[in-house]
Structures are given as structure tokens and as C-alpha cells.
C-alpha atoms as a PDB file:
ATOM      1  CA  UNK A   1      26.688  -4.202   4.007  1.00  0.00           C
ATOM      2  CA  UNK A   2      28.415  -7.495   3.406  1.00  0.00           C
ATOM      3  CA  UNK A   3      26.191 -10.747   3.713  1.00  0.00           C
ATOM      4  CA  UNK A   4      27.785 -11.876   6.873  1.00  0.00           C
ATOM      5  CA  UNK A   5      25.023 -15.222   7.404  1.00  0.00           C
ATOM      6  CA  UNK A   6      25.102 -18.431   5.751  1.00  0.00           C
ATOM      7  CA  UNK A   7      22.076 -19.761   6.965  1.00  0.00           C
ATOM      8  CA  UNK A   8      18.018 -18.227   7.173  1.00  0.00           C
ATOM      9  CA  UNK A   9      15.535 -20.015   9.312  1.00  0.00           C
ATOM     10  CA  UNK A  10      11.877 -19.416  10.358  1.00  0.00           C
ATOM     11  CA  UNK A  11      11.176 -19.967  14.090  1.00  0.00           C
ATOM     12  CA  UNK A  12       8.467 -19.856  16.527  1.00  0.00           C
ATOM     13  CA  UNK A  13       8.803 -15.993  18.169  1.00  0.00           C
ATOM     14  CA  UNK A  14       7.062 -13.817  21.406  1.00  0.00           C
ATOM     15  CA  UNK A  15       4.923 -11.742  18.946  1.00  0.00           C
ATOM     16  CA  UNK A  16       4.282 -14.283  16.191  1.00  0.00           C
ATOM     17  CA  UNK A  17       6.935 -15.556  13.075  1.00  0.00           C
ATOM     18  CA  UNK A  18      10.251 -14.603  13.673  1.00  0.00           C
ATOM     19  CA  UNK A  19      13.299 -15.166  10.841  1.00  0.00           C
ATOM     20  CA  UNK A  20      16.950 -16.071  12.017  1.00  0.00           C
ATOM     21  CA  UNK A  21      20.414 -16.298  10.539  1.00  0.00           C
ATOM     22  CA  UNK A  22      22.445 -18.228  11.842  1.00  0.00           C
ATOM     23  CA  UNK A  23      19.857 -19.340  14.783  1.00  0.00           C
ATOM     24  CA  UNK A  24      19.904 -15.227  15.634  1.00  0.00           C
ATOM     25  CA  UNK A  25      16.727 -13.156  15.309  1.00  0.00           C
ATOM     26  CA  UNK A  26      16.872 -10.568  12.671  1.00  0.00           C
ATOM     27  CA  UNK A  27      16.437  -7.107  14.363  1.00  0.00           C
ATOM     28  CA  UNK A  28      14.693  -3.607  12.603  1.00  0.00           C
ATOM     29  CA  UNK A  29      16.694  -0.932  12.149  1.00  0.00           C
ATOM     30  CA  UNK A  30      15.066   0.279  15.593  1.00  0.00           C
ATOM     31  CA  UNK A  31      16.454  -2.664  17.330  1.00  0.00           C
ATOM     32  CA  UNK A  32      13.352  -5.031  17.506  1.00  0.00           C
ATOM     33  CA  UNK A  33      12.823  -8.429  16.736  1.00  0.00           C
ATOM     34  CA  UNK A  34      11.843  -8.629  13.198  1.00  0.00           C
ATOM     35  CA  UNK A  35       8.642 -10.807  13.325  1.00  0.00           C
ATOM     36  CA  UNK A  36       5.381 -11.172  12.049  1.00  0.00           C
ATOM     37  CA  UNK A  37       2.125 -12.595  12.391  1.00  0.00           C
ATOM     38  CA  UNK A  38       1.827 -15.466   9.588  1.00  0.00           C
ATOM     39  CA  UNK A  39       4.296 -17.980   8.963  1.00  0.00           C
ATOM     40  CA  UNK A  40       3.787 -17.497   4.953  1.00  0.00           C
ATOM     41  CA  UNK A  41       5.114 -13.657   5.171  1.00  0.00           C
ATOM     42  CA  UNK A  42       7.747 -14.904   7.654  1.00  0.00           C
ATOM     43  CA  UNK A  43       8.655 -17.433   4.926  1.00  0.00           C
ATOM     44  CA  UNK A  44       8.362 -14.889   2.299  1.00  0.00           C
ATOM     45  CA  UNK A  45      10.978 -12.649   3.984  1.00  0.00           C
ATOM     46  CA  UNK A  46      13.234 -15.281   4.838  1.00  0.00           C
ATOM     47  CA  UNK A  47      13.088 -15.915   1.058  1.00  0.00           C
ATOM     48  CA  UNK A  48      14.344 -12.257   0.654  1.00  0.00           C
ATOM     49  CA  UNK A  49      17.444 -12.532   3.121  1.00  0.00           C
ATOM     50  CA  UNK A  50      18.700 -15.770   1.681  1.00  0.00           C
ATOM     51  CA  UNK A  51      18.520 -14.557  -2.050  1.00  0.00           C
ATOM     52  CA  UNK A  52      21.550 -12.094  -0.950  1.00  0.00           C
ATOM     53  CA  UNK A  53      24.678 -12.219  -2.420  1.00  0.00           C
ATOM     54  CA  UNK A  54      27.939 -10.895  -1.236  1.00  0.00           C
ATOM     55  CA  UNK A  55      26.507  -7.898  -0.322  1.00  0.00           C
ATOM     56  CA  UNK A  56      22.878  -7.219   0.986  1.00  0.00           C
ATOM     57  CA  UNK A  57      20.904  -4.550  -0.979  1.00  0.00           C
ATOM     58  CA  UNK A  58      17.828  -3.371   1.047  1.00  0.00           C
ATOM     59  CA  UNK A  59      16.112  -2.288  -2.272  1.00  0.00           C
ATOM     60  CA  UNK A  60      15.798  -6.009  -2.912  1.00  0.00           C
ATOM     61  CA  UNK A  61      13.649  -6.728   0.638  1.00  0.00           C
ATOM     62  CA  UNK A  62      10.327  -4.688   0.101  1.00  0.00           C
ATOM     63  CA  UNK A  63       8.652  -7.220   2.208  1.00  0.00           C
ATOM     64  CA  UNK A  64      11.082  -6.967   5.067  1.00  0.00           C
ATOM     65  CA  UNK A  65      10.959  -2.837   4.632  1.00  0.00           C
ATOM     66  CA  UNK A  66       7.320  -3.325   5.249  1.00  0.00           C
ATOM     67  CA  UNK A  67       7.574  -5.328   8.231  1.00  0.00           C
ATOM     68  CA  UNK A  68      10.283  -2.814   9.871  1.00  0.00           C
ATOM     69  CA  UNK A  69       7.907  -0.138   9.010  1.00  0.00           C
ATOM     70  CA  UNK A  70       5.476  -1.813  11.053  1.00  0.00           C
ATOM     71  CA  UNK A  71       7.702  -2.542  13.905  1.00  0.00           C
ATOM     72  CA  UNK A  72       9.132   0.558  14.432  1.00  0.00           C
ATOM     73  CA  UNK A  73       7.013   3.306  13.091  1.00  0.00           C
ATOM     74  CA  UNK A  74       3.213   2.038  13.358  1.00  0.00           C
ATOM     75  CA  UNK A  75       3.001  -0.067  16.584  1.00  0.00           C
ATOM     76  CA  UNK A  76       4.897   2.927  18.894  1.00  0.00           C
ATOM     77  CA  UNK A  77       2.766   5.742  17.456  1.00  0.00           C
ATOM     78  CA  UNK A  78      -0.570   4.404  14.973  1.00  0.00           C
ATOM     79  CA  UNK A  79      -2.181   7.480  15.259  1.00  0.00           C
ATOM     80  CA  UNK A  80       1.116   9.866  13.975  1.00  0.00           C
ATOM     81  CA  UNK A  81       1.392   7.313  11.190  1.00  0.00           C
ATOM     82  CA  UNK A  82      -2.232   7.150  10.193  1.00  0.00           C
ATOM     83  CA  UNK A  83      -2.793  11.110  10.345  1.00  0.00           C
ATOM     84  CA  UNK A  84      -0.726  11.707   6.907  1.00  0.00           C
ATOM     85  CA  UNK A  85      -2.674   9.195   5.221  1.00  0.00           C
ATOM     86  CA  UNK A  86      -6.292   9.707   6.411  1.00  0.00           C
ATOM     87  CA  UNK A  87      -5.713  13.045   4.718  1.00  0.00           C
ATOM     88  CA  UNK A  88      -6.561  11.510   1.393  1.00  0.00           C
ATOM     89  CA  UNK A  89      -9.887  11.145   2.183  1.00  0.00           C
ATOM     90  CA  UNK A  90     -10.625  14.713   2.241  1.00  0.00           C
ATOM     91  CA  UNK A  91      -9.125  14.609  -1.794  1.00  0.00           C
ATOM     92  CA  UNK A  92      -9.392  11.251  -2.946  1.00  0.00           C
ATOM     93  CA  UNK A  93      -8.256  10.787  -6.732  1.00  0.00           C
ATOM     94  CA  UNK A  94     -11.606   8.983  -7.352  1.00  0.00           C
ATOM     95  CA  UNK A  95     -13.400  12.021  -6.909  1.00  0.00           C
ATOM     96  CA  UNK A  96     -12.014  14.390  -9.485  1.00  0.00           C
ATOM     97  CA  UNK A  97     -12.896  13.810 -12.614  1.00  0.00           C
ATOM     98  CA  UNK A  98     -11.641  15.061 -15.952  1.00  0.00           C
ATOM     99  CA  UNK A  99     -12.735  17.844 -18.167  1.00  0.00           C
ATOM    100  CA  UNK A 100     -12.568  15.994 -21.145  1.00  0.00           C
ATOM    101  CA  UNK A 101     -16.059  14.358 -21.907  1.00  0.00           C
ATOM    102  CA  UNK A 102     -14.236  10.576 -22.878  1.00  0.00           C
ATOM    103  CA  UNK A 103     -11.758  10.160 -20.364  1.00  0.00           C
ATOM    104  CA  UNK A 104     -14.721  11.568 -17.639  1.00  0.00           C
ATOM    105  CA  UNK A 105     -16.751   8.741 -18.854  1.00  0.00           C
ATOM    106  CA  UNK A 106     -13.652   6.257 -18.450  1.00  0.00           C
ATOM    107  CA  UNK A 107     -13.213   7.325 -15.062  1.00  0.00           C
ATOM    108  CA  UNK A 108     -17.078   7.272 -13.931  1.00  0.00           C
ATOM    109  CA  UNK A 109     -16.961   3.378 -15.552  1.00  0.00           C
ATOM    110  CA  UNK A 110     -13.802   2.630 -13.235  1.00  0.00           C
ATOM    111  CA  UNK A 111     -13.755   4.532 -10.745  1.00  0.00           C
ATOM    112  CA  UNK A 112     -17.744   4.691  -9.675  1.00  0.00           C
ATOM    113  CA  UNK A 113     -18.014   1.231  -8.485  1.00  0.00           C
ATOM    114  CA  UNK A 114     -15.109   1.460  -6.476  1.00  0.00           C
ATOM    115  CA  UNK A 115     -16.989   4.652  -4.545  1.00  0.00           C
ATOM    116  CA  UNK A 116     -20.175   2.718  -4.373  1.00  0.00           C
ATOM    117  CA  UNK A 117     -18.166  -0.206  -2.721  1.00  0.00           C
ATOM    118  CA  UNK A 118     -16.933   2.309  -0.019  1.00  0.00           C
ATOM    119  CA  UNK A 119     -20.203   4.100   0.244  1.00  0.00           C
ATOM    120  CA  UNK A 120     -21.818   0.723   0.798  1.00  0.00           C
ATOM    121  CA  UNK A 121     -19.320  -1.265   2.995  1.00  0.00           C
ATOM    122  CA  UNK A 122     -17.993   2.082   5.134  1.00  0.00           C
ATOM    123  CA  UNK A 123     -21.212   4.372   5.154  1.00  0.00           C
ATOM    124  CA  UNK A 124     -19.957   6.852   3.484  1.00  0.00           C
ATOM    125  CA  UNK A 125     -20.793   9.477   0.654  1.00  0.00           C
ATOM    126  CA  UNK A 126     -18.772  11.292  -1.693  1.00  0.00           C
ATOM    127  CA  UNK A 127     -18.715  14.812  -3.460  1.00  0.00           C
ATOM    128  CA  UNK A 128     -17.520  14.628  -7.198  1.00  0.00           C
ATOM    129  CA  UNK A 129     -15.412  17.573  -8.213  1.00  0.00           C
ATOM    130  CA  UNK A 130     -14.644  18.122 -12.524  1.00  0.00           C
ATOM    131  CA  UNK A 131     -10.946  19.283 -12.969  1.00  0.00           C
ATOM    132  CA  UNK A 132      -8.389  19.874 -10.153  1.00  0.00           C
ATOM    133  CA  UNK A 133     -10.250  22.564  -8.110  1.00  0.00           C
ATOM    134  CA  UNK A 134     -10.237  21.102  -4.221  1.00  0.00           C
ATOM    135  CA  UNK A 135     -14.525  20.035  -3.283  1.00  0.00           C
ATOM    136  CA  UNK A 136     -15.191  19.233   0.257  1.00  0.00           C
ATOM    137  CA  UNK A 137     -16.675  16.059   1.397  1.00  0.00           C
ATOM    138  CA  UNK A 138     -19.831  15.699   2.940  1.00  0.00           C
ATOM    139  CA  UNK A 139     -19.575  16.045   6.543  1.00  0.00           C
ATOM    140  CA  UNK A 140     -18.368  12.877   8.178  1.00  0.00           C
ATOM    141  CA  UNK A 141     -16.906  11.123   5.833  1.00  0.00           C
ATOM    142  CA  UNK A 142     -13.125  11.871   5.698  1.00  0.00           C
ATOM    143  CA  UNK A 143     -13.629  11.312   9.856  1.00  0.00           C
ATOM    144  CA  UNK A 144     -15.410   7.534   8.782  1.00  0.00           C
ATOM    145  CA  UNK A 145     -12.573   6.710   6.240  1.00  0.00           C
ATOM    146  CA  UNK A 146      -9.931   8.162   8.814  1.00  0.00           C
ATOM    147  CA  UNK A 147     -11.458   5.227  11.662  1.00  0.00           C
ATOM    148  CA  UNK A 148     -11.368   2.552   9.273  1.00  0.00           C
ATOM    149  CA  UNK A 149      -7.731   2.516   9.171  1.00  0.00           C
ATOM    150  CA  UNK A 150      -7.414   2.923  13.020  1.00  0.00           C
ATOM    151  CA  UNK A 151      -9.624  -0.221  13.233  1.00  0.00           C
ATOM    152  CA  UNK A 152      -6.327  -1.676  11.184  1.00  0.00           C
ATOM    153  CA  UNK A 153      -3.269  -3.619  12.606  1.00  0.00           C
ATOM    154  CA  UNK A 154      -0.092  -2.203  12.152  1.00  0.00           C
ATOM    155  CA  UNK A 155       1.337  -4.724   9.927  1.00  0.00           C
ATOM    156  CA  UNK A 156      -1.531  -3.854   7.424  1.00  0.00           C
ATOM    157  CA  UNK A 157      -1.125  -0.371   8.041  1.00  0.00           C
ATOM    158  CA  UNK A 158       2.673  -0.168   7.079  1.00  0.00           C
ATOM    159  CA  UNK A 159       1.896  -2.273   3.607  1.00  0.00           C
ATOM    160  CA  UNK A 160      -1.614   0.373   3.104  1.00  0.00           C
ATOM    161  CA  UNK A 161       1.137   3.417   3.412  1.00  0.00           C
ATOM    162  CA  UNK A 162       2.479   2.859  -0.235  1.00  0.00           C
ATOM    163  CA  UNK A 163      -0.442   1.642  -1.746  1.00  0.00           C
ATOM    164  CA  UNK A 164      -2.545   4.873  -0.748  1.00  0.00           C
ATOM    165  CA  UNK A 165       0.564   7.214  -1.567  1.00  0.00           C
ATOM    166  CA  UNK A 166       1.396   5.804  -4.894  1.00  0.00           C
ATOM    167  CA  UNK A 167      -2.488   6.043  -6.205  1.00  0.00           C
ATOM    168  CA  UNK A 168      -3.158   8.809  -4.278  1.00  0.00           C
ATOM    169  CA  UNK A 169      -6.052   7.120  -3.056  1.00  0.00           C
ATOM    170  CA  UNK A 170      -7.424   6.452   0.466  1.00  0.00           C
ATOM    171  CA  UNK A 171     -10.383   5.012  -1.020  1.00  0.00           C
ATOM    172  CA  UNK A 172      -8.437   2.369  -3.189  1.00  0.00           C
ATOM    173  CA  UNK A 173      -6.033   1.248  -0.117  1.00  0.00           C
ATOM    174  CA  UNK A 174      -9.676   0.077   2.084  1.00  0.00           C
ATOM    175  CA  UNK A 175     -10.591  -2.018  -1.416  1.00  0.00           C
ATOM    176  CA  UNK A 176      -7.844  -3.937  -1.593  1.00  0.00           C
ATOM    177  CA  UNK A 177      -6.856  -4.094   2.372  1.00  0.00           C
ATOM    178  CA  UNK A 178     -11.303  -5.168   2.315  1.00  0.00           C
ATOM    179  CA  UNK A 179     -10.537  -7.672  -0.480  1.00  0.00           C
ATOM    180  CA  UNK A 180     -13.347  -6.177  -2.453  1.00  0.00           C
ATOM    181  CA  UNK A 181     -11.280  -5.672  -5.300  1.00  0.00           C
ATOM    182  CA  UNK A 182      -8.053  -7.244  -7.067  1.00  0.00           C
ATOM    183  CA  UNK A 183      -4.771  -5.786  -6.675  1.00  0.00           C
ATOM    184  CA  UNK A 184      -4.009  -5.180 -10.503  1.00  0.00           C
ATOM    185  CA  UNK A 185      -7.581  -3.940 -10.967  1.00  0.00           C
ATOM    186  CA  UNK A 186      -6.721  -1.177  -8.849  1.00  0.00           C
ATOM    187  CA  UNK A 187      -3.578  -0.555 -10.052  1.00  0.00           C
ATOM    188  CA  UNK A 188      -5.144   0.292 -13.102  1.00  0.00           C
ATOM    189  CA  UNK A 189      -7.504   2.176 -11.640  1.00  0.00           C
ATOM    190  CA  UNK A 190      -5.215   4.548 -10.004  1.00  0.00           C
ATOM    191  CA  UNK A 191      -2.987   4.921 -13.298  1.00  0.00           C
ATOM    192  CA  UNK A 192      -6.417   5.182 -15.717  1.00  0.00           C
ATOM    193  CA  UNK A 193      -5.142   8.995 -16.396  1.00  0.00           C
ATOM    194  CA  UNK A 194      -1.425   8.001 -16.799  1.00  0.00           C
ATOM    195  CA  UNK A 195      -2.448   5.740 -18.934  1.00  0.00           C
ATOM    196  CA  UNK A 196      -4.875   7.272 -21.447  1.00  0.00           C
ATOM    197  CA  UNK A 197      -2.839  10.396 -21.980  1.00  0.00           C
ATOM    198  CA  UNK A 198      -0.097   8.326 -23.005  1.00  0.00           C
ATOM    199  CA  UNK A 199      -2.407   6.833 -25.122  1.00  0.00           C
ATOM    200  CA  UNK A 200      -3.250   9.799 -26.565  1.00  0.00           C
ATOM    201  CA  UNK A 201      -0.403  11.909 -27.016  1.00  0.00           C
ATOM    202  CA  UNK A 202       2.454   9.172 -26.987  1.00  0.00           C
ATOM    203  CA  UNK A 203       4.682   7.107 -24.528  1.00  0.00           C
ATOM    204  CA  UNK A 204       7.162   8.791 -22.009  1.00  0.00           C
ATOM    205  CA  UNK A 205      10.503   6.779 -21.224  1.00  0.00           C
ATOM    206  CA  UNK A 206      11.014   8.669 -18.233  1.00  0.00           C
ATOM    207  CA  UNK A 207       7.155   8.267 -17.155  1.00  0.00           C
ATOM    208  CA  UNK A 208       6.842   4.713 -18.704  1.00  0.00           C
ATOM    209  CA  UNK A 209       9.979   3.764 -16.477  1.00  0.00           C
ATOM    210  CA  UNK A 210       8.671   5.845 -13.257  1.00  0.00           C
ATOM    211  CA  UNK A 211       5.718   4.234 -13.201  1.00  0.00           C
ATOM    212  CA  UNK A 212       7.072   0.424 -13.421  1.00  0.00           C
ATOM    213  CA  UNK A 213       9.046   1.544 -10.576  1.00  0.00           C
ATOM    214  CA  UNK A 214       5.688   2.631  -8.917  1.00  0.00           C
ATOM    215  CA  UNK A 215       3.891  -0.796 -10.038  1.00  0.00           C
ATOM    216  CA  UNK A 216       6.564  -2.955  -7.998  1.00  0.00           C
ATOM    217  CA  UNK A 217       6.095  -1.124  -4.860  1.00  0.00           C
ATOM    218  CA  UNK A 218       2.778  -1.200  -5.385  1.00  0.00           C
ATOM    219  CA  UNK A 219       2.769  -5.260  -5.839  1.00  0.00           C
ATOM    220  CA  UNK A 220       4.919  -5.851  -2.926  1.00  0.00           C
ATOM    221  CA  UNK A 221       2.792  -3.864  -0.230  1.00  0.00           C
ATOM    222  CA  UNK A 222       0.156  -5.924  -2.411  1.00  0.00           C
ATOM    223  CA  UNK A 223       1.513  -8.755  -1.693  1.00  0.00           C
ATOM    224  CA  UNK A 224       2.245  -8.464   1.506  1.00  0.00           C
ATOM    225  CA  UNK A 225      -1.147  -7.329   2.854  1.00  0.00           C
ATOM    226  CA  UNK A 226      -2.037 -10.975   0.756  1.00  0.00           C
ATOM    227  CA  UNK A 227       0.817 -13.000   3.085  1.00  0.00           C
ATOM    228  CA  UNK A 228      -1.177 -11.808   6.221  1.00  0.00           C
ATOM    229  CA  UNK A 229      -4.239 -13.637   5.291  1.00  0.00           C
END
């Protein structure tokens, strides 16, 4: 689509931050008015429109993908949109470790206080499996992890969706949506296996390149659960 605005405002809006162009509210795809509930992510996504060129190129906008996300597939239906990703709490990646004795012990120093945040903060307990073979959960806790994101707003939500897909980890997406750990910490975290078989048998192009794709979703949705204060 052709950039057919010259000019990208932030204004005062019914449900929070809204941006304009041209002194017209930006709409989702589903026909809402784009806005948001902190001036600094209205900003930021104002920031995203006006660095168009010629043409707009959506792929350029993660923040305002986010926000439509929120608009028009959390707030009409958070319970459809939560079910998908509550189901990584029944196989979280933190809980299966690996075979190998050295990477294992990597993973228990990374991974482990991450767990003991969740056990602490959510009530929960965990079931540690070695290798790739499924291990239920004790009784409860998938349910617990599954109401923490309920208790969530949708704008969180939407930016949680990639974070918990990408590292494959329910557990991880609470941490950083919690602020009990940093954003890059957890990045590593969730790409400590990635990593340390590349260390030891040699670096991928395709992989290498796959997972900096990855890493900048991963920082947007980062960065916009940060704009939300």
C-alpha cells in the first residue's frame, strides 16, 4: 500500500492513546480505533507510521501488529486467545532437560531459578522430565499458570503471544510480563540449546539467520510489554 499521509500525530482517544494521520484515527485491520493505553507506546507507534516511505511495509510496524492483535483478537474473545498458549504450561521448555550430563547442568544453572521464581511468585510446582519424552505436571499447576494470564490485559496478552511461542515457554512469558527477569536474559535462556549445539558442532547460516529473525520479534513484543509500564 502506498503511504497516502503526510502527517502522524498522537491524540487524546475514548479508550486511551490514539495515533492520527492527517488528524484521522488509524483503524485495525478489524475496523477499530487503533489506540492504546500509554502515551509512550502510542508515541512509539506513531514513530513506526511516520518512518514509511513511499510505500508502507507492515513487516516494519511490530509494535502496531501488536496493538491490532490486541484490538481485534484478544479484547472480543481473551479466553479463545489465551487457550493455545496456556497449553505450554503442561510442556514448558524449562522442564526438559538434556541427556547430556554438561549441557543438563547448563540448563539446571539457567533455567532452575527461573522455575523457582514461578514456583515462588505463582504457587506452583514443577515435574522435571530428561530428554523429550512428555512428564505431566503436578496437579494444578498448568490450571494456576493458565489464570495468571487471564488475570492479564489484552494489550499484554497480544505482546506475551510471541514471546511464549518463540521460546516455547509459558513459564518465561510470566518472568518477563512479572519483571522478574530481563528481556535478553531470557532470550538466552530460551535459545541455551540453540546455542550450545552450535557451539559444539558448528554455526548454521540458515539457523544463525532464523533465529535473528526470532530475536527481533522477540525484542519488539519485549519492548512493547516495556512501553505499557
Amino acid at each position: 500500500m502506498k503511504r497516502f499521509y503526510r502527517e502522524v500525530t498522537v491524540a487524546a482517544a475514548e479508550a486511551g492513546h490514539g495515533v492520527l494521520l492527517d488528524g484521522r484515527p488509524i483503524r485495525t485491520p478489524g475496523r477499530a480505533p487503533l489506540a492504546v493505553t500509554t502515551a509512550a507506546l502510542a508515541a512509539a507507534i506513531a514513530t513506526e507510521w511516520d518512518a514509511q516511505s513511499e510505500s508502507i511495509a507492515p513487516q516494519t510496524m511490530p509494535l502496531t501488529g501488536i496493538a491490532n492483535a490486541a484490538i481485534d483478537l484478544v479484547t472480543p474473545d481473551p479466553a479463545g486467545f489465551i487457550a493455545p498458549l496456556a497449553l505450554y504450561g503442561e510442556s514448558d521448555l524449562f522442564c526438559y532437560r538434556a541427556p547430556e550430563a554438561d549441557l543438563a547442568a547448563e540448563e539446571a544453572r539457567v533455567w532452575n531459578p527461573i522455575l523457582e521464581w514461578a514456583e515462588t511468585r505463582l504457587g506452583v510446582e514443577f515435574a522435571l522430565a530428561s530428554g523429550v519424552m512428555h512428564v505431566a505436571q503436578p496437579a494444578g499447576t498448568a490450571d494456576t499458570l493458565g489464570k495468571a494470564l487471564m488475570a492479564l490485559d489484552p494489550f499484554r496478552l497480544a505482546a506475551l503471544s510471541p514471546i511464549i511461542t518463540i521460546g516455547g515457554s509459558l513459564v518465561a512469558g510470566l518472568a518477563l510480563v512479572h519483571g522478574a527477569f530481563d528481556s535478553e536474559a531470557l532470550w538466552q535462556a530460551v535459545t541455551l540449546d540453540e546455542r550450545w549445539q552450535e557451539e559444539r558442532w558448528g554455526e548454521d547460516a540458515e539457523a544463525t539467520a532464523a533465529r535473528e529473525r526470532r530475536h527481533s520479534e522477540w525484542q519488539a513484543a519485549a519492548r512493547f510489554l516495556a512501553l505499557l509500564g
